[in-house]
PDB file of N, CA and C in Angstrom:
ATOM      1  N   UNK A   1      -5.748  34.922   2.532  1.00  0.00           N
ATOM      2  CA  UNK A   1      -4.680  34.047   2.129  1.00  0.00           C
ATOM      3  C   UNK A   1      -5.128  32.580   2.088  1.00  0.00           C
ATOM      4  N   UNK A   2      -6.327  32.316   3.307  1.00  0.00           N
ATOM      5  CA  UNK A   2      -6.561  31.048   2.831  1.00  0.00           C
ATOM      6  C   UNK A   2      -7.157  30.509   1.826  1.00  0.00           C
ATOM      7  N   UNK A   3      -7.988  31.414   0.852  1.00  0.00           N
ATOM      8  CA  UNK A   3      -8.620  31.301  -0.137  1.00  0.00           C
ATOM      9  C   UNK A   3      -7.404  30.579  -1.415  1.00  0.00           C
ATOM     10  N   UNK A   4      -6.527  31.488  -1.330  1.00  0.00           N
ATOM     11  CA  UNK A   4      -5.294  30.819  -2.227  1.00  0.00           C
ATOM     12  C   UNK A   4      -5.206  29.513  -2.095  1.00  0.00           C
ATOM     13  N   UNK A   5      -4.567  29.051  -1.284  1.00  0.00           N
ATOM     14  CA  UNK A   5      -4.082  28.093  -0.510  1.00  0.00           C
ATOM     15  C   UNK A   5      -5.058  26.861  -1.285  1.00  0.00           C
ATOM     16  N   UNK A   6      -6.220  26.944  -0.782  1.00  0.00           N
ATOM     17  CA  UNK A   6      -7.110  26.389  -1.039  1.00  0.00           C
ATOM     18  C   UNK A   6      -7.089  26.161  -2.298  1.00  0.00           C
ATOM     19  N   UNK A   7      -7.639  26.614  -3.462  1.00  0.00           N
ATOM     20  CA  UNK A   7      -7.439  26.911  -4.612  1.00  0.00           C
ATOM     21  C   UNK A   7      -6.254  26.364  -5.314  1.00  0.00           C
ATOM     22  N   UNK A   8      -5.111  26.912  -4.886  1.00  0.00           N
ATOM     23  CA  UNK A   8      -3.889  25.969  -5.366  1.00  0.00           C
ATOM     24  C   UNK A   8      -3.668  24.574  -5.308  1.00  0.00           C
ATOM     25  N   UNK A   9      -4.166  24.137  -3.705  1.00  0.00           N
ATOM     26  CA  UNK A   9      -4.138  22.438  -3.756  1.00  0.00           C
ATOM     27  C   UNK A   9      -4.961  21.691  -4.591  1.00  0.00           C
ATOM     28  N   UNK A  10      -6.125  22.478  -4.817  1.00  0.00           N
ATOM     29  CA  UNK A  10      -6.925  21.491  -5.903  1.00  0.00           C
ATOM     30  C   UNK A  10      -6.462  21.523  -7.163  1.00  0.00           C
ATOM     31  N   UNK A  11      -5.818  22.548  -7.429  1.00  0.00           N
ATOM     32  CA  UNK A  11      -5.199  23.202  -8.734  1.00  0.00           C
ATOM     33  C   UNK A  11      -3.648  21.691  -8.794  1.00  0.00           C
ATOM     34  N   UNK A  12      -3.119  21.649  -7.376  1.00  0.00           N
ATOM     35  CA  UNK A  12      -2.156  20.764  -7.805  1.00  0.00           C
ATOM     36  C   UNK A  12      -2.805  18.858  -7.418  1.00  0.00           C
ATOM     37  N   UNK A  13      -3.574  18.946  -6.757  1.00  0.00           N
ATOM     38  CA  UNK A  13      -4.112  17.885  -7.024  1.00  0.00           C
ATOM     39  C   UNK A  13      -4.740  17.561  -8.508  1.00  0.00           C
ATOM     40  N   UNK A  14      -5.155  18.396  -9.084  1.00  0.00           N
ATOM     41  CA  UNK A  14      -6.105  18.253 -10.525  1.00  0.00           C
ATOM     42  C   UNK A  14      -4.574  18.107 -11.833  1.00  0.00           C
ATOM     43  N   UNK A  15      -3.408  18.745 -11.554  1.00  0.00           N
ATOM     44  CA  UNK A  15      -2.378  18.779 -12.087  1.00  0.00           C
ATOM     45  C   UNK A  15      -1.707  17.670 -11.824  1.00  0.00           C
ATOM     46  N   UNK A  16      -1.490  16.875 -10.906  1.00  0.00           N
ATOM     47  CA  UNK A  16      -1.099  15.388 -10.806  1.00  0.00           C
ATOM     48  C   UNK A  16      -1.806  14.277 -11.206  1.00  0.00           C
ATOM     49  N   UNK A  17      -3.048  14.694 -10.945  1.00  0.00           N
ATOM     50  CA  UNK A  17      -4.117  13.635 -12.096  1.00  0.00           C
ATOM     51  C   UNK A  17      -4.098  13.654 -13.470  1.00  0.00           C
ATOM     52  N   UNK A  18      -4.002  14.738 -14.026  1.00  0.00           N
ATOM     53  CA  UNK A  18      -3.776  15.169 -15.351  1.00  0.00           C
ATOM     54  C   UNK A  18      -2.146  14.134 -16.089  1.00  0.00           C
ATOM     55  N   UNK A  19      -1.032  14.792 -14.900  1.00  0.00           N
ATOM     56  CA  UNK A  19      -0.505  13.875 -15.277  1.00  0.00           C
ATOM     57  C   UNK A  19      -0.085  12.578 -15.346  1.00  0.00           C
ATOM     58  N   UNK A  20      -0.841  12.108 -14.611  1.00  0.00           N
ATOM     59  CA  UNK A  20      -0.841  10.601 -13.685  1.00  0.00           C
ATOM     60  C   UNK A  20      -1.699   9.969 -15.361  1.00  0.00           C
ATOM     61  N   UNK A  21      -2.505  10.454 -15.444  1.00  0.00           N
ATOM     62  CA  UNK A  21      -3.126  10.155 -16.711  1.00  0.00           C
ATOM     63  C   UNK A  21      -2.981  10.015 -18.193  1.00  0.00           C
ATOM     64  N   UNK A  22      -1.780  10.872 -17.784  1.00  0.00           N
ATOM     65  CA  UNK A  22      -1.058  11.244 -19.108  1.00  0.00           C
ATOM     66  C   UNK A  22       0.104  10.056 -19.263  1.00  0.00           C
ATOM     67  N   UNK A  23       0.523   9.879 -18.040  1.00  0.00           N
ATOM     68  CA  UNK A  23       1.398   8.560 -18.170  1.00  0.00           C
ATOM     69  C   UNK A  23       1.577   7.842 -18.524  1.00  0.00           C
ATOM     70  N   UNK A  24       0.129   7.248 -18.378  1.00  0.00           N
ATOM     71  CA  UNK A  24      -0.513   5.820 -18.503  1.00  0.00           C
ATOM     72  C   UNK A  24      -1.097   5.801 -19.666  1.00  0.00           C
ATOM     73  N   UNK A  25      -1.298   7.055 -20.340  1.00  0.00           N
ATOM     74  CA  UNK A  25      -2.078   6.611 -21.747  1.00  0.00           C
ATOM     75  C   UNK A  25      -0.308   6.516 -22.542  1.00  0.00           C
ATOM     76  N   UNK A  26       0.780   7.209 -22.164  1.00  0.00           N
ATOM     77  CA  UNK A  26       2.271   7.066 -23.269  1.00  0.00           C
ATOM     78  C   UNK A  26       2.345   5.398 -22.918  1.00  0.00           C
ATOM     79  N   UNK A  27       2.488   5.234 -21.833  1.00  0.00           N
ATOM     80  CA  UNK A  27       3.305   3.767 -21.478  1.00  0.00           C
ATOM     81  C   UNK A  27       2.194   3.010 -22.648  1.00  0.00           C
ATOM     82  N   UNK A  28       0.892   2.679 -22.442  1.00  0.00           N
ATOM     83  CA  UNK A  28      -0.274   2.373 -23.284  1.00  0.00           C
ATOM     84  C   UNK A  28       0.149   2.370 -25.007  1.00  0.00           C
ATOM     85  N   UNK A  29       0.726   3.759 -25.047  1.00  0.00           N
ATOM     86  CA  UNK A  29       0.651   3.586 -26.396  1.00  0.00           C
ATOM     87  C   UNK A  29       1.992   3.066 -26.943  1.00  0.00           C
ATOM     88  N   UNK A  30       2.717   3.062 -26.080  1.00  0.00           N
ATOM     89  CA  UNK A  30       4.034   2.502 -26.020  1.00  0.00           C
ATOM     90  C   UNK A  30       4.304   1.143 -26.396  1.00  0.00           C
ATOM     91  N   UNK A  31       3.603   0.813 -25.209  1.00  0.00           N
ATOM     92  CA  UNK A  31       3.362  -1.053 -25.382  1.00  0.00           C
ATOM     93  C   UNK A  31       2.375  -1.949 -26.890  1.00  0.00           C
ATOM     94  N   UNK A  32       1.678  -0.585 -27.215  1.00  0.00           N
ATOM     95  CA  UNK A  32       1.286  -0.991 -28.841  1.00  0.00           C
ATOM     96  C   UNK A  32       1.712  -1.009 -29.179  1.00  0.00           C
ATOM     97  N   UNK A  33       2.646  -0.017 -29.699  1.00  0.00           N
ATOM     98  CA  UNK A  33       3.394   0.029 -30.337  1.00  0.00           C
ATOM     99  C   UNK A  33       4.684  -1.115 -30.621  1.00  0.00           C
ATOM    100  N   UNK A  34       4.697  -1.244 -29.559  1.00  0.00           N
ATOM    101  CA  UNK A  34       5.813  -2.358 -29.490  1.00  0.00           C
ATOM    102  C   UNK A  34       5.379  -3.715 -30.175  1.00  0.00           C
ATOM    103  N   UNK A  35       3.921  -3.886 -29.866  1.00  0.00           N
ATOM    104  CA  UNK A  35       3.780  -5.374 -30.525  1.00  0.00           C
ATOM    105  C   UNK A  35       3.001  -5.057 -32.248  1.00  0.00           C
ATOM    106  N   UNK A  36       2.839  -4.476 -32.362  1.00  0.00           N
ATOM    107  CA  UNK A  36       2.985  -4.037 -33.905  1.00  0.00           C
ATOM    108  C   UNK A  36       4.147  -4.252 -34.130  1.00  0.00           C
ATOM    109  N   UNK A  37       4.955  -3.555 -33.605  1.00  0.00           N
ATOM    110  CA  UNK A  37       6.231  -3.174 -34.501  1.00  0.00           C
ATOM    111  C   UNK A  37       6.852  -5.345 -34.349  1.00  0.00           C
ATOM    112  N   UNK A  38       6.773  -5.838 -33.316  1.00  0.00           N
ATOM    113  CA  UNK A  38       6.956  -7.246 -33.214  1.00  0.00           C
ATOM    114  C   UNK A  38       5.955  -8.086 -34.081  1.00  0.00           C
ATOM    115  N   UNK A  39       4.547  -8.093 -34.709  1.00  0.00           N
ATOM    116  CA  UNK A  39       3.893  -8.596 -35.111  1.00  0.00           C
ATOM    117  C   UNK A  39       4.228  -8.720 -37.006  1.00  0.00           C
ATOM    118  N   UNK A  40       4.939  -7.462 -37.035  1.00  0.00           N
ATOM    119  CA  UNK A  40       5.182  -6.916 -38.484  1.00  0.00           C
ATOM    120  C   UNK A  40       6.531  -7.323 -38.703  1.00  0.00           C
ATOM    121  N   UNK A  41       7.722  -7.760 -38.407  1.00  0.00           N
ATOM    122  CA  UNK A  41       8.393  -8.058 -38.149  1.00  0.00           C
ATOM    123  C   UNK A  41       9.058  -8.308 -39.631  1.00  0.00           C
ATOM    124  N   UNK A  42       9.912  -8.127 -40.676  1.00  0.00           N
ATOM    125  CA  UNK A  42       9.919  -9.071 -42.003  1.00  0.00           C
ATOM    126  C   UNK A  42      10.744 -10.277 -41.826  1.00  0.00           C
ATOM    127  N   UNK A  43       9.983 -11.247 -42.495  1.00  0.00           N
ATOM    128  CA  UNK A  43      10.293 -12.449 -42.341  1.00  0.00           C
ATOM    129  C   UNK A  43      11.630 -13.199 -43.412  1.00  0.00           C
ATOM    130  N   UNK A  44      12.345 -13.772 -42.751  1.00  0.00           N
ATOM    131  CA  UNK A  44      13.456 -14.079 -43.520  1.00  0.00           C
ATOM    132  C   UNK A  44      13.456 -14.771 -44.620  1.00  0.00           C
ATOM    133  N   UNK A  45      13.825 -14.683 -45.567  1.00  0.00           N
ATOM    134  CA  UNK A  45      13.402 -15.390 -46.938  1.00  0.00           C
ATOM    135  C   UNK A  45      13.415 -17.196 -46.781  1.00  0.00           C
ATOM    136  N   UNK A  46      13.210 -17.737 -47.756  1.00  0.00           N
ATOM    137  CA  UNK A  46      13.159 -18.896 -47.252  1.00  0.00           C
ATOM    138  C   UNK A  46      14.762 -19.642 -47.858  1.00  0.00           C
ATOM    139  N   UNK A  47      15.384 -20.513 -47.507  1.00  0.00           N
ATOM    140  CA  UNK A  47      16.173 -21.419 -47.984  1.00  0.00           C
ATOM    141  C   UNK A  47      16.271 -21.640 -49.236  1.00  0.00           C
ATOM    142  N   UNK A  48      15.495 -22.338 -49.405  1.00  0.00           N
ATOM    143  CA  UNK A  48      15.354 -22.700 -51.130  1.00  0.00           C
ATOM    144  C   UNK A  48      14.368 -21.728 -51.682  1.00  0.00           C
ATOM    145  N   UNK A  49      15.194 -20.292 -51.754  1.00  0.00           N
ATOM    146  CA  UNK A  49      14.161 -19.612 -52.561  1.00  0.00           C
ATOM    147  C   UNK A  49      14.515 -19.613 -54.204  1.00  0.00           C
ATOM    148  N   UNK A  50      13.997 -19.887 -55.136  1.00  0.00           N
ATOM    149  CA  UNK A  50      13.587 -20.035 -56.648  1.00  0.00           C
ATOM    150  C   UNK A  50      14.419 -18.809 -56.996  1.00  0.00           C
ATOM    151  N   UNK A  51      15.482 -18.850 -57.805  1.00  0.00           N
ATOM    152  CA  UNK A  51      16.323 -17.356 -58.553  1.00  0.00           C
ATOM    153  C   UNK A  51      15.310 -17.387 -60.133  1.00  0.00           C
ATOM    154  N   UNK A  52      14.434 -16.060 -59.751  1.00  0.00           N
ATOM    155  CA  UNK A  52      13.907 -15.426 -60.495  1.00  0.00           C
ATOM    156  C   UNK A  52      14.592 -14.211 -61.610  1.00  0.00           C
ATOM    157  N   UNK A  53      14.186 -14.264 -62.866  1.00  0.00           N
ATOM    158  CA  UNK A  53      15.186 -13.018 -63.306  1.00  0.00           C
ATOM    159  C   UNK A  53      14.078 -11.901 -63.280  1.00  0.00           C
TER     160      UNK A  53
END
């Protein structure tokens, strides 16, 4: 039985790293995302814009 035991904790230690890792790469891609989406932004026309036909 202790063989299990054993086996499982590394199994859930290796499973919390996995997701500990996994976290940090969403939040990561998250926060790109965000300043793209802020960098791209469309810009408001101007005041005196020229009426083109």
């Amino acid at each position: 039985m202790t063989k299990k035991t054993d086996w499982t904790g590394k199994a859930a230690m290796a499973g919390a790293a996995i997701g500990s890792a996994a976290l940090a790469a969403a939040l990561l891609y998250a926060s790109r995302r965000k300043e793209r989406a802020e960098k791209t932004e469309p810009k408001a026309p101007p005041a005196d814009a020229p009426e083109t036909d």
